[in-house]
PDB file of N, CA and C in Angstrom:
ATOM      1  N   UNK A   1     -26.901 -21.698 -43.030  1.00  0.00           N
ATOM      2  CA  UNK A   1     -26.591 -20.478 -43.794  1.00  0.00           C
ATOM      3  C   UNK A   1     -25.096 -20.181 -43.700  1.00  0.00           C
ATOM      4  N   UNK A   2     -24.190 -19.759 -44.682  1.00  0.00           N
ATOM      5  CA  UNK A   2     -22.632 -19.659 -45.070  1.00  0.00           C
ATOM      6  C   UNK A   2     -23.026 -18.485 -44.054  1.00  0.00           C
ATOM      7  N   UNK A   3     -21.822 -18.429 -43.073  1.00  0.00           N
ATOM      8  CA  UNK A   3     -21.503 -16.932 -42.808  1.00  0.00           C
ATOM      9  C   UNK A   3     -20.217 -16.589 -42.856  1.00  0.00           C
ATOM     10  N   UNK A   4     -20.046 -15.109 -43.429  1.00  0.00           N
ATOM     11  CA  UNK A   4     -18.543 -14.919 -43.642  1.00  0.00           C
ATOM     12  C   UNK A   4     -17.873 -13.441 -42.939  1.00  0.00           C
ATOM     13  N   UNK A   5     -16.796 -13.895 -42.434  1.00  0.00           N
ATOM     14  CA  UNK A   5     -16.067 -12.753 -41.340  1.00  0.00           C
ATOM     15  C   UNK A   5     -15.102 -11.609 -41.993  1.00  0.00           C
ATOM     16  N   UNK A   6     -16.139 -10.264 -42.430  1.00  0.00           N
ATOM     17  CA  UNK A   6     -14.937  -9.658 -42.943  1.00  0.00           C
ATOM     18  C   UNK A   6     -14.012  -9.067 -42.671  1.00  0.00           C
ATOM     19  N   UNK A   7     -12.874  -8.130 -42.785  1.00  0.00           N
ATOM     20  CA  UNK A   7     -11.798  -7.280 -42.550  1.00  0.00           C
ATOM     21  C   UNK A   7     -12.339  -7.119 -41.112  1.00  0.00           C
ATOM     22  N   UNK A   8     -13.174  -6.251 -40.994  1.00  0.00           N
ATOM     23  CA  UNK A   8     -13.534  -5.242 -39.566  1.00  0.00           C
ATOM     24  C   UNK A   8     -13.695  -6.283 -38.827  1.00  0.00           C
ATOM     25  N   UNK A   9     -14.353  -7.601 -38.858  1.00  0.00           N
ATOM     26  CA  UNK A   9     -15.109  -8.913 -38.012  1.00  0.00           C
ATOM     27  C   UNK A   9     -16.316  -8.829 -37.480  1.00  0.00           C
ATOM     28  N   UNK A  10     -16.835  -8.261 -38.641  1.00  0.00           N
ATOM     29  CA  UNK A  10     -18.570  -7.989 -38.896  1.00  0.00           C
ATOM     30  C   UNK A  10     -19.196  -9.439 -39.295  1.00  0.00           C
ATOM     31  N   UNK A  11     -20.163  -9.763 -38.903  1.00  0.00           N
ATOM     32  CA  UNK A  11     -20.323 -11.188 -39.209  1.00  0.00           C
ATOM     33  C   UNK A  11     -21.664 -10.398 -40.202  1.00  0.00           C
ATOM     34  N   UNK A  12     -21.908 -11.313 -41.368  1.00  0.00           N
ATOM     35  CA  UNK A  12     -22.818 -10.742 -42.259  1.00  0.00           C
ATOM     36  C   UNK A  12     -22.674 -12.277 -43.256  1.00  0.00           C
ATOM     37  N   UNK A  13     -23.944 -12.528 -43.656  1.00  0.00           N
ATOM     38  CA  UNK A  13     -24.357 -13.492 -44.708  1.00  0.00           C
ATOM     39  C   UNK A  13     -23.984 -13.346 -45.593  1.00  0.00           C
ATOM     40  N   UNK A  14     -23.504 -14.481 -46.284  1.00  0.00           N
ATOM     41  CA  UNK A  14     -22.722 -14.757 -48.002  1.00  0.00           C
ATOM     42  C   UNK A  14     -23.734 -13.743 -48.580  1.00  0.00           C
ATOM     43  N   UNK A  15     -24.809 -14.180 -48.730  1.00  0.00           N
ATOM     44  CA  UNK A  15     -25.292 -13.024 -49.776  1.00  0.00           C
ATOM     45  C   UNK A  15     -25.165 -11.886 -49.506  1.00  0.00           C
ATOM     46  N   UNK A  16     -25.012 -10.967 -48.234  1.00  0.00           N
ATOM     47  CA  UNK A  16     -25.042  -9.770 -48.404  1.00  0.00           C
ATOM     48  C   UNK A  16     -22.961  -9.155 -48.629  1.00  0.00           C
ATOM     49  N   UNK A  17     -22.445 -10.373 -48.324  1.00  0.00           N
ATOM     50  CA  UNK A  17     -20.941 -10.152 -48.769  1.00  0.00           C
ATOM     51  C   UNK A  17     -20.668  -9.981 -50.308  1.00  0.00           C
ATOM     52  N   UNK A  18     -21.770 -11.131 -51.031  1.00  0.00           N
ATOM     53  CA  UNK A  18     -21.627 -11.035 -52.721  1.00  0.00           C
ATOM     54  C   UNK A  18     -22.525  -9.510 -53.175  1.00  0.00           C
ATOM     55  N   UNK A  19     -23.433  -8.956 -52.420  1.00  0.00           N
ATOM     56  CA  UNK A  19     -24.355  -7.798 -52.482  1.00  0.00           C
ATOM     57  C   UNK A  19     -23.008  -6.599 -52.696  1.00  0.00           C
ATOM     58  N   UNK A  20     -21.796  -6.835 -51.372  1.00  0.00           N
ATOM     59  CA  UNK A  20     -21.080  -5.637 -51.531  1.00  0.00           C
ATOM     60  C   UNK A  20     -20.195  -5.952 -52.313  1.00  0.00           C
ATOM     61  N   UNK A  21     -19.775  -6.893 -52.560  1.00  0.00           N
ATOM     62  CA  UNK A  21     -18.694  -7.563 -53.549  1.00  0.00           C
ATOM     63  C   UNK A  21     -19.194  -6.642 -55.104  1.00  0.00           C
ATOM     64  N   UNK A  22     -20.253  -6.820 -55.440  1.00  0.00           N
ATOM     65  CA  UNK A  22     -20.762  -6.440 -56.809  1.00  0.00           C
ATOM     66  C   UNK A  22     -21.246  -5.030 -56.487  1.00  0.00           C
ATOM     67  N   UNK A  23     -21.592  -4.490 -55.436  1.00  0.00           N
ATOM     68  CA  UNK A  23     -21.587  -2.602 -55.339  1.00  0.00           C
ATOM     69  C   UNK A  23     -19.872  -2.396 -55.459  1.00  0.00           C
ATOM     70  N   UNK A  24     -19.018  -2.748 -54.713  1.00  0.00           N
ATOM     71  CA  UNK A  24     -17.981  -2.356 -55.275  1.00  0.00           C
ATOM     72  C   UNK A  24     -17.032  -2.826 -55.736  1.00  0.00           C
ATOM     73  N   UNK A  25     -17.343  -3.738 -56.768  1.00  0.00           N
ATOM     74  CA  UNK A  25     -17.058  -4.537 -57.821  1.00  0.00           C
ATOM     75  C   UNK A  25     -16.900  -3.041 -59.065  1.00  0.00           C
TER      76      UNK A  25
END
């Protein structure tokens, strides 16, 4: 499973990164 490290260094799954990507998209 992709996992991706954001700003804060929250570890959270590609899909739920593309989930917030497109809420605040």
């Amino acid at each position: 499973m992709l996992i991706y490290m954001d700003n804060e260094g929250l570890l959270m799954t590609y899909s739920e990164v593309m989930s917030q990507l497109c809420l605040e998209g």
